[in-house]
PDB file of N, CA and C in Angstrom:
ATOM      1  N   UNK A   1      -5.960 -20.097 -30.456  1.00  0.00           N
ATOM      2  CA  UNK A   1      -4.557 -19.783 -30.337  1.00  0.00           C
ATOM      3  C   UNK A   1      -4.295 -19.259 -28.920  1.00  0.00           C
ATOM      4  N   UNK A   2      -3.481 -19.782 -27.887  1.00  0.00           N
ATOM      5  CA  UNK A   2      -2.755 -19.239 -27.070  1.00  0.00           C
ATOM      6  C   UNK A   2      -1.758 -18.349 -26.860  1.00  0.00           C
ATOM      7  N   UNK A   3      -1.756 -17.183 -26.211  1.00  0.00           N
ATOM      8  CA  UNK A   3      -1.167 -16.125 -25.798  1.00  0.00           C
ATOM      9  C   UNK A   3      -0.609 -15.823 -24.918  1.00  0.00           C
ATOM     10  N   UNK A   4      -0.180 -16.286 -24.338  1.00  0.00           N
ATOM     11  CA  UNK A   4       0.783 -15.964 -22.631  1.00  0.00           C
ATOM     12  C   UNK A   4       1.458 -14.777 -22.655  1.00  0.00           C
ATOM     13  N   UNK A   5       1.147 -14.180 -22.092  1.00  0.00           N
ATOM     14  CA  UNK A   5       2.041 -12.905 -20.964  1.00  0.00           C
ATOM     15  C   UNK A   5       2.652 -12.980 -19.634  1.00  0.00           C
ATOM     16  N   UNK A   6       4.126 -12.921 -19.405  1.00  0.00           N
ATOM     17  CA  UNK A   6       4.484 -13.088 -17.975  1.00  0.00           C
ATOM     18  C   UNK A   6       4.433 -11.514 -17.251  1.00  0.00           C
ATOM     19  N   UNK A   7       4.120 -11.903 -15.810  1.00  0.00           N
ATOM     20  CA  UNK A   7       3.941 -10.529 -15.610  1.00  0.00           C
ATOM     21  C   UNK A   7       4.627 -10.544 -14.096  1.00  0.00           C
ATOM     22  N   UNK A   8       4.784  -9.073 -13.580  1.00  0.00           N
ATOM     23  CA  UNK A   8       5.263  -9.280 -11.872  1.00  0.00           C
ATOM     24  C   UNK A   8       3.748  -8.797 -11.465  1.00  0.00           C
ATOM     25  N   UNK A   9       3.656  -8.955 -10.370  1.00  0.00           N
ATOM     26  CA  UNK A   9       2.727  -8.087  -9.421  1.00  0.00           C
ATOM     27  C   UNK A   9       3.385  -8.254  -7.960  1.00  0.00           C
ATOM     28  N   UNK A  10       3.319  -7.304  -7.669  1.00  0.00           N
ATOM     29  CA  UNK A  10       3.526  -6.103  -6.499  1.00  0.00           C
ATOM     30  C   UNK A  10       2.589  -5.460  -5.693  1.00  0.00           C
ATOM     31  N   UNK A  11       2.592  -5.794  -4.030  1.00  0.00           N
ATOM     32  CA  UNK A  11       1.230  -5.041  -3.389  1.00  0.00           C
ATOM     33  C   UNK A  11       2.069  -5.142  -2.330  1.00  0.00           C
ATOM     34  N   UNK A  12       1.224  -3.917  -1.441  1.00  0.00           N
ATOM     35  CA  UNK A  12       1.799  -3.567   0.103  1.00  0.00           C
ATOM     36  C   UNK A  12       0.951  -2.748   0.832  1.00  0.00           C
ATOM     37  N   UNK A  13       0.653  -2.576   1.821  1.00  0.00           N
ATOM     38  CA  UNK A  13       0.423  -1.545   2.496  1.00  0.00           C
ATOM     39  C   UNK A  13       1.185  -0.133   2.948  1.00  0.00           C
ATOM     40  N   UNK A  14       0.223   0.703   3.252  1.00  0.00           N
ATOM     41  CA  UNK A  14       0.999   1.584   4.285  1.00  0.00           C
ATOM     42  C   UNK A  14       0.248   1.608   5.249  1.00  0.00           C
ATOM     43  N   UNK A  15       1.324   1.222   6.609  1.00  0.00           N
ATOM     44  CA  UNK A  15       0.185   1.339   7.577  1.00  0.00           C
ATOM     45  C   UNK A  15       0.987   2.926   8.632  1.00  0.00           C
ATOM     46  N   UNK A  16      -0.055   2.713   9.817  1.00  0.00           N
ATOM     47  CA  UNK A  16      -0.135   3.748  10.802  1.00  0.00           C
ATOM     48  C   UNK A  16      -0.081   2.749  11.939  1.00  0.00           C
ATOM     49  N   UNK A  17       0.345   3.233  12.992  1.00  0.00           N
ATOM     50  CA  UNK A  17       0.497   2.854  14.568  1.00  0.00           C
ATOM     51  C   UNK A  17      -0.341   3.590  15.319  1.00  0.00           C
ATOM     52  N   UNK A  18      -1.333   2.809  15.716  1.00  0.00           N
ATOM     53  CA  UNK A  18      -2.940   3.598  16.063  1.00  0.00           C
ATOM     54  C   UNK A  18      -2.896   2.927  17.430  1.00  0.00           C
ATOM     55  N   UNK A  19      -2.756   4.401  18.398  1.00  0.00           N
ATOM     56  CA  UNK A  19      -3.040   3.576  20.302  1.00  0.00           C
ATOM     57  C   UNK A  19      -4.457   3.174  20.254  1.00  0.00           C
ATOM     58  N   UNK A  20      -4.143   1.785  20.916  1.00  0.00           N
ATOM     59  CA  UNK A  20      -6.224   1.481  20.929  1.00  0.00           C
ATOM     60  C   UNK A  20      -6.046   1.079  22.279  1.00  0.00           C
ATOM     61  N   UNK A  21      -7.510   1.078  23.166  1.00  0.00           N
ATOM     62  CA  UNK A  21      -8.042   0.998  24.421  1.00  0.00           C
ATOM     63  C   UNK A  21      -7.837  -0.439  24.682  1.00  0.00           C
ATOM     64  N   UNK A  22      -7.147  -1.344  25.441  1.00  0.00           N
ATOM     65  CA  UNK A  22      -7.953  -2.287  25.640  1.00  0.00           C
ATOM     66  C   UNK A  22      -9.458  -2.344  26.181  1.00  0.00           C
ATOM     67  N   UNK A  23      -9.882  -3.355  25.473  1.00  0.00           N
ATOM     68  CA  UNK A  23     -11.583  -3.396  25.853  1.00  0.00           C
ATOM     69  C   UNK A  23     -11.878  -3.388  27.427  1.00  0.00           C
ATOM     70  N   UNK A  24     -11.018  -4.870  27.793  1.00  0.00           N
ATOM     71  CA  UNK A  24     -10.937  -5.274  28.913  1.00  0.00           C
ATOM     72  C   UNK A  24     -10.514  -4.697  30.422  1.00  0.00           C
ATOM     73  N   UNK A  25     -10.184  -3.707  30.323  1.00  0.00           N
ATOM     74  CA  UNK A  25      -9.266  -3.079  30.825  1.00  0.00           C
ATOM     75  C   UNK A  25      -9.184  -1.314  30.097  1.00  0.00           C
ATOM     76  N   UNK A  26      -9.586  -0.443  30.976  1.00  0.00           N
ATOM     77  CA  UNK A  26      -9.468   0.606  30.335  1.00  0.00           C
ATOM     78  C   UNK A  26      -8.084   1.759  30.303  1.00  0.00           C
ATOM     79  N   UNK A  27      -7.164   0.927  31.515  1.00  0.00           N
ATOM     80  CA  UNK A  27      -5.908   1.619  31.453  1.00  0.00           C
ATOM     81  C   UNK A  27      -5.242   1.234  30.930  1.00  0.00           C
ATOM     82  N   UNK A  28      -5.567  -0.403  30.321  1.00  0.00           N
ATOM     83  CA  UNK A  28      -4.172  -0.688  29.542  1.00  0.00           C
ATOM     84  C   UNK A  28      -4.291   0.021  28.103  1.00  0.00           C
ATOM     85  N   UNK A  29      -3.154   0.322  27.239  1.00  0.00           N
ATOM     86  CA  UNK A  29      -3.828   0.844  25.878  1.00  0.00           C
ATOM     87  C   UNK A  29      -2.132   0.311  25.168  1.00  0.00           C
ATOM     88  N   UNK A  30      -1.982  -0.482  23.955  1.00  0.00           N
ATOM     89  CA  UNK A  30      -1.218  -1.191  23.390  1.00  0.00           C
ATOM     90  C   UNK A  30      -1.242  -0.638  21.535  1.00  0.00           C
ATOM     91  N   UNK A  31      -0.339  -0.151  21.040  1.00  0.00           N
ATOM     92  CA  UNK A  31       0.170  -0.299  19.580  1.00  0.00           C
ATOM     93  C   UNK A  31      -0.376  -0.976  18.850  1.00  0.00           C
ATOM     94  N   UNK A  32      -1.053  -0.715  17.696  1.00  0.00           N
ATOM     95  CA  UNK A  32      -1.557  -1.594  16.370  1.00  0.00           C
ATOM     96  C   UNK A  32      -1.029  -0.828  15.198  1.00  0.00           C
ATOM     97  N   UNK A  33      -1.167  -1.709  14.384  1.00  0.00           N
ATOM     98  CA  UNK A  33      -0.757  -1.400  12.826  1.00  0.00           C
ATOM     99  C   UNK A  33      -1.896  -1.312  12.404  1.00  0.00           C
ATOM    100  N   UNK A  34      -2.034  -0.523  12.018  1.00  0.00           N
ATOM    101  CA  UNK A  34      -3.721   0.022  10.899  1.00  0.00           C
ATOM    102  C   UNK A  34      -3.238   0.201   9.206  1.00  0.00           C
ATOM    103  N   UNK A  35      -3.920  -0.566   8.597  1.00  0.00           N
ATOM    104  CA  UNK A  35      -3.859   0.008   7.235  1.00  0.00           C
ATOM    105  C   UNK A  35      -4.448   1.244   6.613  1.00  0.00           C
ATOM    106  N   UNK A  36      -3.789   1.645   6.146  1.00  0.00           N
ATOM    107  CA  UNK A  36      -4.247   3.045   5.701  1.00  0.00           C
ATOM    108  C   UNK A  36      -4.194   3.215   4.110  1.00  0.00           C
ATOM    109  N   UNK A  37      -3.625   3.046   3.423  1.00  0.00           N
ATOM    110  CA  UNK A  37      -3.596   2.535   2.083  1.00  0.00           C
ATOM    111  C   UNK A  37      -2.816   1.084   1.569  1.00  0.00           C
ATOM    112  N   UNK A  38      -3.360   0.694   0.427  1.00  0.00           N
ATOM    113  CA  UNK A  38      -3.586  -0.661   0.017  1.00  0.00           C
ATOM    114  C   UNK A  38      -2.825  -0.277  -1.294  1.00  0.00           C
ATOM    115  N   UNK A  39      -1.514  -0.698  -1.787  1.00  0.00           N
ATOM    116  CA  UNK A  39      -0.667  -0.658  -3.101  1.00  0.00           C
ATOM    117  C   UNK A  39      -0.569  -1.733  -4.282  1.00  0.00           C
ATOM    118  N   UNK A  40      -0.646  -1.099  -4.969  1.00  0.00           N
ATOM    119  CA  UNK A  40      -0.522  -2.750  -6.185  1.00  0.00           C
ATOM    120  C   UNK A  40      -0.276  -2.043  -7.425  1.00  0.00           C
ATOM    121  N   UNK A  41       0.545  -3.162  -8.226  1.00  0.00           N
ATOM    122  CA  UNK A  41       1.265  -2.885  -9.746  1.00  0.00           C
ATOM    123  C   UNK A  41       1.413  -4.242 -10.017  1.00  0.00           C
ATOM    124  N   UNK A  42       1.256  -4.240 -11.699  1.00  0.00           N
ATOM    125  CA  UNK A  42       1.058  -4.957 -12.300  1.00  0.00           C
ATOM    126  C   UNK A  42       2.360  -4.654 -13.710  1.00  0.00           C
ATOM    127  N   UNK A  43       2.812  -5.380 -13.778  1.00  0.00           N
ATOM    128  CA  UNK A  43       4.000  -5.355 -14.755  1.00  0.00           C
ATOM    129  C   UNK A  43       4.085  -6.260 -15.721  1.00  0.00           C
ATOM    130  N   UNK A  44       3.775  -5.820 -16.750  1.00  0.00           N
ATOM    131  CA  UNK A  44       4.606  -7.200 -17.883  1.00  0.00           C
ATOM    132  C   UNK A  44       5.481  -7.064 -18.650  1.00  0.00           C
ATOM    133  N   UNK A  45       5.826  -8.231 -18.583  1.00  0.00           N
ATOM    134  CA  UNK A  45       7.320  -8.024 -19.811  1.00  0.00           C
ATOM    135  C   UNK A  45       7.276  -8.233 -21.257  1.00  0.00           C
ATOM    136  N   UNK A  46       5.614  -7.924 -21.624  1.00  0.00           N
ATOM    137  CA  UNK A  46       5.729  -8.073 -22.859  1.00  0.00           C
ATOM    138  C   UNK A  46       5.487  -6.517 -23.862  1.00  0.00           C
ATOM    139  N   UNK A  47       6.353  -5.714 -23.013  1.00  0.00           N
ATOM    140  CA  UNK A  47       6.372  -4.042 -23.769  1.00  0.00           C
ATOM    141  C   UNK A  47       4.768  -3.378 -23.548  1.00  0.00           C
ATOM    142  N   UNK A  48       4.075  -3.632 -22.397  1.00  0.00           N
ATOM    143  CA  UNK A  48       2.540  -2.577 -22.293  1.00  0.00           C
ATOM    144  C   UNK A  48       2.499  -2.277 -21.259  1.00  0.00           C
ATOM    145  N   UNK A  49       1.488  -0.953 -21.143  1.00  0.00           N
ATOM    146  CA  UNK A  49       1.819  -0.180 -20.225  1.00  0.00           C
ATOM    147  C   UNK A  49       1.857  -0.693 -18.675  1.00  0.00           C
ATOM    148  N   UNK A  50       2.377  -0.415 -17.741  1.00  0.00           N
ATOM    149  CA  UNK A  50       2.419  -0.944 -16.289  1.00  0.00           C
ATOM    150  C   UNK A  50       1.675  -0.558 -16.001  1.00  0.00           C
ATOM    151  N   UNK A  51       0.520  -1.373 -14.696  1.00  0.00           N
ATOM    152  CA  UNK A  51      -0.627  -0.324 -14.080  1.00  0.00           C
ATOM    153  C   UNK A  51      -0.081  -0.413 -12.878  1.00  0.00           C
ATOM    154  N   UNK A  52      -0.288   0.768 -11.944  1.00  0.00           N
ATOM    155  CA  UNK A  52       0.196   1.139 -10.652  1.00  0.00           C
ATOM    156  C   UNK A  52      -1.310   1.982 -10.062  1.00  0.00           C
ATOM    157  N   UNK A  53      -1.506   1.206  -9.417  1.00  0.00           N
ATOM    158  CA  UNK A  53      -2.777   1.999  -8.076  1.00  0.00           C
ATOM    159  C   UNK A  53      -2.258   1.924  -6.808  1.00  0.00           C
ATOM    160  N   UNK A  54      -3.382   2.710  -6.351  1.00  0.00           N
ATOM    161  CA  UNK A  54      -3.267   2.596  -4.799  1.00  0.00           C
ATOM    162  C   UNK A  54      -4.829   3.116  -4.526  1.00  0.00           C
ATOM    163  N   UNK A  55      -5.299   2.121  -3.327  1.00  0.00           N
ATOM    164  CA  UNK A  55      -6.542   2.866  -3.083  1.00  0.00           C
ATOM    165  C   UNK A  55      -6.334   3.112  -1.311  1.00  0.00           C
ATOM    166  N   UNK A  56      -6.700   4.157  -0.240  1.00  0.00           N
ATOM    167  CA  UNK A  56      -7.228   4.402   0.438  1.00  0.00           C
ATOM    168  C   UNK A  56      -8.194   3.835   1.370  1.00  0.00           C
ATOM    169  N   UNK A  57      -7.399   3.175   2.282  1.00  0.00           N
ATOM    170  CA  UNK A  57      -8.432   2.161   3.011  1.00  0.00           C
ATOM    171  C   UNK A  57      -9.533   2.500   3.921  1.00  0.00           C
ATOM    172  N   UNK A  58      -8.794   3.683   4.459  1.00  0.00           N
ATOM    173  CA  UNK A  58      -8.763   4.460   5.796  1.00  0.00           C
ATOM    174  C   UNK A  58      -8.830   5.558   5.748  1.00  0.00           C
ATOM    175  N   UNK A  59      -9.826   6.515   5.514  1.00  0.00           N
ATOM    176  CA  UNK A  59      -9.849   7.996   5.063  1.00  0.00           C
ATOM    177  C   UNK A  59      -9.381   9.135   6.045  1.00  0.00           C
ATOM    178  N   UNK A  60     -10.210   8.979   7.094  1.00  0.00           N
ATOM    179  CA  UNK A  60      -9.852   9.828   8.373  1.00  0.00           C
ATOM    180  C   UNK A  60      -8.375   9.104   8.860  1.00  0.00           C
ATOM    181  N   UNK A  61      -7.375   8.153   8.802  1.00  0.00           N
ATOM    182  CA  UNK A  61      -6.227   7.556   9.154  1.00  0.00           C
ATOM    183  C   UNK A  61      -5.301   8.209   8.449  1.00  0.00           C
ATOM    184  N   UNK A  62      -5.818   8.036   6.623  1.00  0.00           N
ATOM    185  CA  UNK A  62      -5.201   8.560   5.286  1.00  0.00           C
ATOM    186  C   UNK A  62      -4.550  10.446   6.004  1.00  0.00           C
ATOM    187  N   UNK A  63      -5.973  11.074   6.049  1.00  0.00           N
ATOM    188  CA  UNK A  63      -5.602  12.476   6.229  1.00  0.00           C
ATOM    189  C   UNK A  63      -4.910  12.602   7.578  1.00  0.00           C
ATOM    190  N   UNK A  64      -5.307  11.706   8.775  1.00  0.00           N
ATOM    191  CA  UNK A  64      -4.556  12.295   9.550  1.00  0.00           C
ATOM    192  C   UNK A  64      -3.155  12.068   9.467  1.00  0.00           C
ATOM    193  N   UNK A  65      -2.417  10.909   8.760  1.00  0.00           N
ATOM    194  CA  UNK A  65      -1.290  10.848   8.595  1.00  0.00           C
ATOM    195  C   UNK A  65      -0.381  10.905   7.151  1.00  0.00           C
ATOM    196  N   UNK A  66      -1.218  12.020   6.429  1.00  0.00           N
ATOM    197  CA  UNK A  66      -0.971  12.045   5.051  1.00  0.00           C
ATOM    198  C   UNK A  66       0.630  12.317   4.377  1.00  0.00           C
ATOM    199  N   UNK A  67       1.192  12.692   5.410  1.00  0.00           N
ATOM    200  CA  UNK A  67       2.912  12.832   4.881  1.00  0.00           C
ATOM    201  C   UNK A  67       3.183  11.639   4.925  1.00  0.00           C
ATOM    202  N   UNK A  68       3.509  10.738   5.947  1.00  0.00           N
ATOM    203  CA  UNK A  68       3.913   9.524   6.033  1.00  0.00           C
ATOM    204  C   UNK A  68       3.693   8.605   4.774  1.00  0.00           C
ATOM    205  N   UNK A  69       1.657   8.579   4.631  1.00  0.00           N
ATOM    206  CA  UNK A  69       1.220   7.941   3.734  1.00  0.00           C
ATOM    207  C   UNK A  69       1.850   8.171   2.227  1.00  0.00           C
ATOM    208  N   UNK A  70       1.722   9.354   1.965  1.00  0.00           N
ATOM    209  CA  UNK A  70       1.998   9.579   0.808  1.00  0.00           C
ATOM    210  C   UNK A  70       4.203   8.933   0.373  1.00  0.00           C
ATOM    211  N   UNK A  71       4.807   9.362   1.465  1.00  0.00           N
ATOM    212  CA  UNK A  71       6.031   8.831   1.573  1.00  0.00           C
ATOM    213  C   UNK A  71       6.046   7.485   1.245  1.00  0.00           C
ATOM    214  N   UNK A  72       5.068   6.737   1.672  1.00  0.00           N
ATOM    215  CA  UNK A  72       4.934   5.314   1.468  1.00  0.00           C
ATOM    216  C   UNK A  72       4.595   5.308  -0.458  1.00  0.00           C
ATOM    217  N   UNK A  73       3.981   5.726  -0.691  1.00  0.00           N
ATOM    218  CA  UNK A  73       3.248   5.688  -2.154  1.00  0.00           C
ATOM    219  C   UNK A  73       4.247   6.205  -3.189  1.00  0.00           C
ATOM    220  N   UNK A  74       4.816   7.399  -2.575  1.00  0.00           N
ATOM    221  CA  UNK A  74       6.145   7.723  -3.602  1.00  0.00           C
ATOM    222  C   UNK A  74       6.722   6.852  -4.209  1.00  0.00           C
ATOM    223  N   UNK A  75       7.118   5.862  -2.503  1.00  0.00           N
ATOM    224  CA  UNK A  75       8.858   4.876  -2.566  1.00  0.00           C
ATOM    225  C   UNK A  75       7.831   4.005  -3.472  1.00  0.00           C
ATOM    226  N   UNK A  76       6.506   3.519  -3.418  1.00  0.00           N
ATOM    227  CA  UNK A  76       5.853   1.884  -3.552  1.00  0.00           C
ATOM    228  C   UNK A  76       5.872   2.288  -5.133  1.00  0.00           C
ATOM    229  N   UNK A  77       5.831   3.716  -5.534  1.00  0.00           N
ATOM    230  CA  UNK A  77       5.584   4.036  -7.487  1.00  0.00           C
ATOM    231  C   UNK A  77       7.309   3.952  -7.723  1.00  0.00           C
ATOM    232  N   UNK A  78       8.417   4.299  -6.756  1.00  0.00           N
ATOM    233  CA  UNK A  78       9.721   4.109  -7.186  1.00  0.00           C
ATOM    234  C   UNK A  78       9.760   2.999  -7.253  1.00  0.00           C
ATOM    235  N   UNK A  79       9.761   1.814  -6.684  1.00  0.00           N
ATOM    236  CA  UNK A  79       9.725   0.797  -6.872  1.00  0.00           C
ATOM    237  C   UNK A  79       9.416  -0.114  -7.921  1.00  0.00           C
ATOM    238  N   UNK A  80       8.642   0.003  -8.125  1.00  0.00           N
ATOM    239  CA  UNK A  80       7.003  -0.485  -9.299  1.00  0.00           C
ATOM    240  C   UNK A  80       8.000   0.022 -10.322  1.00  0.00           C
ATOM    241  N   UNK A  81       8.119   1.288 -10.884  1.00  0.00           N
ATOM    242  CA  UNK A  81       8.478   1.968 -11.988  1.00  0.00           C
ATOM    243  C   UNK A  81       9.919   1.172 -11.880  1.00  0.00           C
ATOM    244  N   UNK A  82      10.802   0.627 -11.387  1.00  0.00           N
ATOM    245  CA  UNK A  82      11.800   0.381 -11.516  1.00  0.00           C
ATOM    246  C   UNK A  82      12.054  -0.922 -12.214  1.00  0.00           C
ATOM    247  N   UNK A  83      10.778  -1.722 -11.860  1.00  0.00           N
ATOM    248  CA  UNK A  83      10.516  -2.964 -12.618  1.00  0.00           C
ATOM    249  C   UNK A  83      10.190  -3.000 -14.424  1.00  0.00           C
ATOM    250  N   UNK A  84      10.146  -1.616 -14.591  1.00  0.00           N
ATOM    251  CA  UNK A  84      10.007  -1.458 -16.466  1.00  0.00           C
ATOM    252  C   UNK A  84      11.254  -0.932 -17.181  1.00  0.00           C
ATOM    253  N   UNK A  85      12.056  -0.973 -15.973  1.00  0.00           N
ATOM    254  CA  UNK A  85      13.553  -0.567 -16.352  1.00  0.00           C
ATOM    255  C   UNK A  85      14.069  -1.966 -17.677  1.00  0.00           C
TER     256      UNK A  85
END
């Protein structure tokens, strides 16, 4: 017997803007996006529970920019949670 469940899924990052050295060149130094945590939810519409994680990509990135990060994770669980509305 077949069973189908439709479901959403949802993922994102949070990143950070990390000055890096050029290699080549030690005065030039240019903007990157670093990931720092990794988001994902899983939703179905067949009435069970939603799963919502987040894991930590970047530990020393995580703590040094932990307000931001966590700001990111708030909005990414407002989000997510809004989909079981």
């Amino acid at each position: 017997m077949l069973n189908l469940t439709k479901s959403i899924t949802i993922s994102g990052y949070s990143y950070v803007e990390k000055t890096v050295e050029n290699t080549t060149d030690d005065t030039t130094t240019y903007t990157e996006k670093v990931p720092a945590v990794y988001l994902s939810a899983d939703v179905a519409d067949n009435g069970s529970d939603p799963h919502i994680s987040f894991t930590i990509q970047n530990k020393e990135l995580y703590l040094a920019n932990k307000k931001d990060c966590n700001k990111d994770i708030s909005e990414f669980y407002t989000n997510a949670l809004s989909l079981i509305e």
